[in-house]
Structures are given as C-alpha cells and as structure tokens.
PDB file of N, CA and C in Angstrom:
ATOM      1  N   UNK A   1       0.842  -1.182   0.000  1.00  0.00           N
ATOM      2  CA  UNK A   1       0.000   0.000   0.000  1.00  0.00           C
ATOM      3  C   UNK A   1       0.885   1.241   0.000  1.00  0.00           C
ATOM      4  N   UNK A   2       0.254   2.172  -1.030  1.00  0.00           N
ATOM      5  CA  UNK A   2       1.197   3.672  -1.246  1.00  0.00           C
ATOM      6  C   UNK A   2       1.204   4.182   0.461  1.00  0.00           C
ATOM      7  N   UNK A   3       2.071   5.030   0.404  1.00  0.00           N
ATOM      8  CA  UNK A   3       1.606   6.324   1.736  1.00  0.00           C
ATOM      9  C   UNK A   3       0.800   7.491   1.324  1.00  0.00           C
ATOM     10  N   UNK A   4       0.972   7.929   1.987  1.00  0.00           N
ATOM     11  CA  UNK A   4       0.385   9.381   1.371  1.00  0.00           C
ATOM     12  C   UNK A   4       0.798  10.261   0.421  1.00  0.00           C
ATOM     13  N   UNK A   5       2.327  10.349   0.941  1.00  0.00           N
ATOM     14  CA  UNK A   5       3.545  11.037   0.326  1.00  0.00           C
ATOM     15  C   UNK A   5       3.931  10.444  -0.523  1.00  0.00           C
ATOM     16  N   UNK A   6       3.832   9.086  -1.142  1.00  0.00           N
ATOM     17  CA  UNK A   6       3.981   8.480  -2.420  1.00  0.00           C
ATOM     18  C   UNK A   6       3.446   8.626  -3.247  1.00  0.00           C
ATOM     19  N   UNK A   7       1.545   8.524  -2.820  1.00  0.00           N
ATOM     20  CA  UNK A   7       0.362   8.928  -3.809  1.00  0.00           C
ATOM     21  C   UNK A   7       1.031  10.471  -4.328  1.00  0.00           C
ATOM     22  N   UNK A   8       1.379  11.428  -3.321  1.00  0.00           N
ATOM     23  CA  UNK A   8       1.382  12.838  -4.097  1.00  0.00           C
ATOM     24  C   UNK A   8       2.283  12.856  -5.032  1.00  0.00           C
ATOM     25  N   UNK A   9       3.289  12.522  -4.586  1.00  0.00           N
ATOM     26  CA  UNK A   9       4.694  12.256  -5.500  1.00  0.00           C
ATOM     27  C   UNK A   9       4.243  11.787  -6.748  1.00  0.00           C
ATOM     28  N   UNK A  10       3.840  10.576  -6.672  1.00  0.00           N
ATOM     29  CA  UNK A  10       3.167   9.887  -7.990  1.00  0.00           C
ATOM     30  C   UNK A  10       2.465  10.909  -8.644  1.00  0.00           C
ATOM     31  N   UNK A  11       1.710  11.234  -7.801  1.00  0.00           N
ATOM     32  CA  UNK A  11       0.170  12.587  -8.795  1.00  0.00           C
ATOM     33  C   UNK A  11       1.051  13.500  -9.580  1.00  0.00           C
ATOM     34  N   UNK A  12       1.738  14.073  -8.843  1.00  0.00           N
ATOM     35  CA  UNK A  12       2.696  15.165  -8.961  1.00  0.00           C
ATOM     36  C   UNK A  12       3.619  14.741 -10.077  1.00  0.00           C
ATOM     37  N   UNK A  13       4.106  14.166 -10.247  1.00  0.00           N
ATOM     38  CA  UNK A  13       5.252  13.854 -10.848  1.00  0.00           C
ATOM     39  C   UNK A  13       4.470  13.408 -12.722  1.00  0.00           C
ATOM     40  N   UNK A  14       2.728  12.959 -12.602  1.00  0.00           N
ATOM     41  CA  UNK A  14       2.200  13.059 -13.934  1.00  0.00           C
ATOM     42  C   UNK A  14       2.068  14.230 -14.247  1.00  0.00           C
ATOM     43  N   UNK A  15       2.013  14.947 -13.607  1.00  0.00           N
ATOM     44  CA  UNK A  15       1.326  16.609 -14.315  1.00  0.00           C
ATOM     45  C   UNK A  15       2.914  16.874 -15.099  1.00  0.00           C
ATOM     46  N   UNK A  16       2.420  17.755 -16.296  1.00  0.00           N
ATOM     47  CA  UNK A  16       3.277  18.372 -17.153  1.00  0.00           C
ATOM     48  C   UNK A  16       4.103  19.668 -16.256  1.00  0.00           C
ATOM     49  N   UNK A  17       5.311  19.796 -16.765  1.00  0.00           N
ATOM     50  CA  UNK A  17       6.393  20.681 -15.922  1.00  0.00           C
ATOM     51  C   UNK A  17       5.941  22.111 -16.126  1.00  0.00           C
ATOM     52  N   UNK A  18       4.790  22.013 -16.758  1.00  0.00           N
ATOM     53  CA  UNK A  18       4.090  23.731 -16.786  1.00  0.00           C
ATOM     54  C   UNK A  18       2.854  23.727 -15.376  1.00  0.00           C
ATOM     55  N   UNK A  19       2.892  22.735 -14.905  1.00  0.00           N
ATOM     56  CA  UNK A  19       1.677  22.886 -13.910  1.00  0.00           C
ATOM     57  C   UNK A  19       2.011  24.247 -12.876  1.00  0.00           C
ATOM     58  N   UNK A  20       0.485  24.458 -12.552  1.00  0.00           N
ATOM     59  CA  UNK A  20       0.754  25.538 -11.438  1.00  0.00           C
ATOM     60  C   UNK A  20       0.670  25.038 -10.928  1.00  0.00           C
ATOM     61  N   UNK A  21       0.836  26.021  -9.348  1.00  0.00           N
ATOM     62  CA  UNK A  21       0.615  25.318  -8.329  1.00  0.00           C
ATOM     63  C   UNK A  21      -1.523  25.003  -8.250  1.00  0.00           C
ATOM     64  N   UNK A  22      -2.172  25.921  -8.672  1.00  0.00           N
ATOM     65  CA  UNK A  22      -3.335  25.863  -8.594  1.00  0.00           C
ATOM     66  C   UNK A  22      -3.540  24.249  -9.453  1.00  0.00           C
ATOM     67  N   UNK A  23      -2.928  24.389 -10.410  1.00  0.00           N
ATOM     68  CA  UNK A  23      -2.940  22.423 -10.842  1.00  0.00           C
ATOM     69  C   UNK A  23      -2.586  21.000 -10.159  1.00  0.00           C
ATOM     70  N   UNK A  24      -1.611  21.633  -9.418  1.00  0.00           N
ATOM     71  CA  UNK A  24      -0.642  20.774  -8.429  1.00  0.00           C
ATOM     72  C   UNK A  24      -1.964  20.413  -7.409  1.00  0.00           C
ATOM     73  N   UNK A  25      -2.344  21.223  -6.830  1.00  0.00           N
ATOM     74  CA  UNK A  25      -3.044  21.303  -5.636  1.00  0.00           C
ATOM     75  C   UNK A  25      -4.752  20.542  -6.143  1.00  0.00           C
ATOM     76  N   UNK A  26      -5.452  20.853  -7.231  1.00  0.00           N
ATOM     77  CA  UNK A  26      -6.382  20.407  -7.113  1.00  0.00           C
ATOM     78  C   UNK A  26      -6.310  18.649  -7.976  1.00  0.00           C
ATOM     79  N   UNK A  27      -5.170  18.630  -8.382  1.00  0.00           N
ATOM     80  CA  UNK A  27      -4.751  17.245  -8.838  1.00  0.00           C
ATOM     81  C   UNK A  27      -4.763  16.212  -7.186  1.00  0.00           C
ATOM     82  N   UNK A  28      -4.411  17.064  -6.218  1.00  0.00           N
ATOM     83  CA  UNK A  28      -4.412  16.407  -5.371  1.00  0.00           C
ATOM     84  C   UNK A  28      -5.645  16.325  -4.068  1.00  0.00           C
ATOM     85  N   UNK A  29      -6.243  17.669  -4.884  1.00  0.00           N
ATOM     86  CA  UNK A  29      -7.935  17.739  -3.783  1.00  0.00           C
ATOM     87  C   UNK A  29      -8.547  16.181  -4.449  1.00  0.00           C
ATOM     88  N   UNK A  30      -8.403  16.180  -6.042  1.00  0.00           N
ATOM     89  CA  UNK A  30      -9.364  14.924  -6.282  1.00  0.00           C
ATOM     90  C   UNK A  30      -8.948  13.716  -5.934  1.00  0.00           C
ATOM     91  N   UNK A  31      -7.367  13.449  -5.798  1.00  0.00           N
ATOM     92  CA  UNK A  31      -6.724  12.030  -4.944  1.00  0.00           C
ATOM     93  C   UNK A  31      -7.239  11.420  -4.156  1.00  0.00           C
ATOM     94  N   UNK A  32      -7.527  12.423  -2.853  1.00  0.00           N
ATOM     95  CA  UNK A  32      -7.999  12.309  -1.545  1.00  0.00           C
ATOM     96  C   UNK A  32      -9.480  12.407  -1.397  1.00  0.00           C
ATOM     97  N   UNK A  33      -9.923  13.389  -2.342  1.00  0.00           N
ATOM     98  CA  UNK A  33     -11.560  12.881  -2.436  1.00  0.00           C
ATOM     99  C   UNK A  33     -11.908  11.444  -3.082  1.00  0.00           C
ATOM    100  N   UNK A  34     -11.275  10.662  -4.002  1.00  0.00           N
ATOM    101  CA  UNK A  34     -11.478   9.891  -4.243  1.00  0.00           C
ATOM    102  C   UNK A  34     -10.700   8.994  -3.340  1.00  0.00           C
ATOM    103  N   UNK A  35     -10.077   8.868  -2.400  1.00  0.00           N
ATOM    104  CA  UNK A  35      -9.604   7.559  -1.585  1.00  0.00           C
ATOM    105  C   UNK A  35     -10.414   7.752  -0.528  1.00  0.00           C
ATOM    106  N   UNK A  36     -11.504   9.060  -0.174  1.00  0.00           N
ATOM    107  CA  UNK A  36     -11.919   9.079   0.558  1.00  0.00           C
ATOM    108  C   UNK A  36     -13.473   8.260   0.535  1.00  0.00           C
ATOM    109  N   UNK A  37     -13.976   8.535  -0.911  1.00  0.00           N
ATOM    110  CA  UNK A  37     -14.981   8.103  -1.230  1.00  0.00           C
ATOM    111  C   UNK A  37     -14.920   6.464  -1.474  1.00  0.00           C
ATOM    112  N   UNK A  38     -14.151   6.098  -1.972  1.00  0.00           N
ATOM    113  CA  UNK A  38     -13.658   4.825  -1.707  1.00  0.00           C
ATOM    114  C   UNK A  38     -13.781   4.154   0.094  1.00  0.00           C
ATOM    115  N   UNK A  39     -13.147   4.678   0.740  1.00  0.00           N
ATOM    116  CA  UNK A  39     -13.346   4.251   2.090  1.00  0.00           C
ATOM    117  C   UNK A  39     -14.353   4.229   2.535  1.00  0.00           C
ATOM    118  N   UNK A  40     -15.685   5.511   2.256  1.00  0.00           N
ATOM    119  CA  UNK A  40     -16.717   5.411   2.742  1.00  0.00           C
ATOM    120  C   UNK A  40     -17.784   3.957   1.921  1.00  0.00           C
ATOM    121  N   UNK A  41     -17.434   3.833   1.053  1.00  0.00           N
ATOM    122  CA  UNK A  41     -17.915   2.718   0.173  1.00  0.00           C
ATOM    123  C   UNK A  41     -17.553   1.395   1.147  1.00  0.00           C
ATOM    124  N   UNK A  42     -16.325   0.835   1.418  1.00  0.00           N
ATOM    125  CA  UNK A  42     -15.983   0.136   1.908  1.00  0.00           C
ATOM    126  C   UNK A  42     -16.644   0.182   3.548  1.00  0.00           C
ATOM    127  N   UNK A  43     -16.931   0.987   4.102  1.00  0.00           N
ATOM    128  CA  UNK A  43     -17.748   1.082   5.560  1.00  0.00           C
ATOM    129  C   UNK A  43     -19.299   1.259   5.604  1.00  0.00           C
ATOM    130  N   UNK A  44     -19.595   0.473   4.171  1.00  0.00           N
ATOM    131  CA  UNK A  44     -20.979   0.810   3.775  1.00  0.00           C
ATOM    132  C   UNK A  44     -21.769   2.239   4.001  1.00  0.00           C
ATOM    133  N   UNK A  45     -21.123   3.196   3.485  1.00  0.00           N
ATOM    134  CA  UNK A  45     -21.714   4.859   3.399  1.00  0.00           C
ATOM    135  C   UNK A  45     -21.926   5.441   2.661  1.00  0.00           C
ATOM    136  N   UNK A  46     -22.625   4.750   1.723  1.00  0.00           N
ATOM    137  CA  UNK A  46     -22.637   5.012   0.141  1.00  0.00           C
ATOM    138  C   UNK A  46     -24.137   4.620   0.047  1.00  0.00           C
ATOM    139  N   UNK A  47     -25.375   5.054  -0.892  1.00  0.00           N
ATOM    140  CA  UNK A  47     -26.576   4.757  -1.387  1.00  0.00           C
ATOM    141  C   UNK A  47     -26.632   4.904  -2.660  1.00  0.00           C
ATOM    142  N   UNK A  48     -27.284   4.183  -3.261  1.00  0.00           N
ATOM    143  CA  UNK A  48     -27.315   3.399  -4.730  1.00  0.00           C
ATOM    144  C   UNK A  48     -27.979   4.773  -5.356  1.00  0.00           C
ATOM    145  N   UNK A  49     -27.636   3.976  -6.808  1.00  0.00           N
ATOM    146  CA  UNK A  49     -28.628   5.740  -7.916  1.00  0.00           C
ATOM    147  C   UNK A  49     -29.714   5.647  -7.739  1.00  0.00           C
ATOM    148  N   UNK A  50     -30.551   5.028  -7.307  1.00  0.00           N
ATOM    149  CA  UNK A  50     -32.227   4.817  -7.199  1.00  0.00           C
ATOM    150  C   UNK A  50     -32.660   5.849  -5.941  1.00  0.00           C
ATOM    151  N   UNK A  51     -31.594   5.208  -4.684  1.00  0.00           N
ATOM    152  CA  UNK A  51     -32.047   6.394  -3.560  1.00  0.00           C
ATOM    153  C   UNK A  51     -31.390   7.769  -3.742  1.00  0.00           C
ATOM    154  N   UNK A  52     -30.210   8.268  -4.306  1.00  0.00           N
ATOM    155  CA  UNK A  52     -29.642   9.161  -4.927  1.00  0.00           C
ATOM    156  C   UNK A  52     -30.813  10.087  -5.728  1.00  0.00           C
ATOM    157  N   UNK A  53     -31.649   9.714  -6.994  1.00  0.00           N
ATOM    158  CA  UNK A  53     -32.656   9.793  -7.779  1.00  0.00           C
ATOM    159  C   UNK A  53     -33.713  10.505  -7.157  1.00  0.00           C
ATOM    160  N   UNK A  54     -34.204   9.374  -5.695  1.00  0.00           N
ATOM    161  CA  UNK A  54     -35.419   9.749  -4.844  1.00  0.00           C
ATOM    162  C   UNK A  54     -35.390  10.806  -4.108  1.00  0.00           C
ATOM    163  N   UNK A  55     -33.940  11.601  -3.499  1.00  0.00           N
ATOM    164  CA  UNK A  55     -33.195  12.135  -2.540  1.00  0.00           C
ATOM    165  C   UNK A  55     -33.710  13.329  -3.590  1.00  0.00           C
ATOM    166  N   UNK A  56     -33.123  13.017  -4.616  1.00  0.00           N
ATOM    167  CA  UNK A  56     -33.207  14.447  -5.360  1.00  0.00           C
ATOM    168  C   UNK A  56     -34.522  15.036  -5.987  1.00  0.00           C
ATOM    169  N   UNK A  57     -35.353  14.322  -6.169  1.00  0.00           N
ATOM    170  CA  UNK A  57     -36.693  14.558  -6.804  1.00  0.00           C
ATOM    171  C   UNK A  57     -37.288  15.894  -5.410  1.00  0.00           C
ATOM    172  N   UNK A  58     -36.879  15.260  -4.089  1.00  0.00           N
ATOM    173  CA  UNK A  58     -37.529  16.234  -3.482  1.00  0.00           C
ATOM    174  C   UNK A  58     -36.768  17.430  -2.963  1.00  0.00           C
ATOM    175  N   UNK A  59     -35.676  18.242  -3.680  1.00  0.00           N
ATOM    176  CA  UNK A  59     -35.035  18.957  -3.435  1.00  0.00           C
ATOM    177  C   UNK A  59     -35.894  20.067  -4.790  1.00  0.00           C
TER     178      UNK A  59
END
C-alpha cells in the first residue's frame, strides 16, 4: 500500500512541468476525495442511484 507522500509524489510527478501550483493542488484535492470516497464505500456509506434519484426529486 502507497503512503500518502507516495500517492502525491506519484500525482505530482504526472502533471506536465508547466503545472501551477493551482494544478498541483487540485490534482491532489481529487486524490484524496477519491480515496476518501472509496473508504466510505468500503464502511458501507454510500446509497445506490435509485435512492440518490429519490433524494433528489424532493429537493
């Protein structure tokens, strides 16, 4: 399993040598939103597109 500091390195190290930092940084907001969303999946915290669908009809 990566660390943390590996995942960024890794992220970091795909972006092109013109990245900003504003690129740098949200390359790495979506990393962590997605390992995060992942985890909540895995601790069953996640609801399917049907209740997603229903959730939203009454908004």
């Amino acid at each position: 399993m990566e660390t943390l500091k590996q995942e960024a390195i890794k992220t970091i190290s795909k972006l092109p040598e013109t990245a900003t930092i504003d690129d740098i940084m949200y390359e790495l907001f979506v990393v962590d939103k997605v390992k995060k969303g992942r985890e909540a999946v895995e601790r069953g915290e996640s609801i399917t597109i049907e209740e997603l669908k229903r959730e939203m009809q009454s908004w």
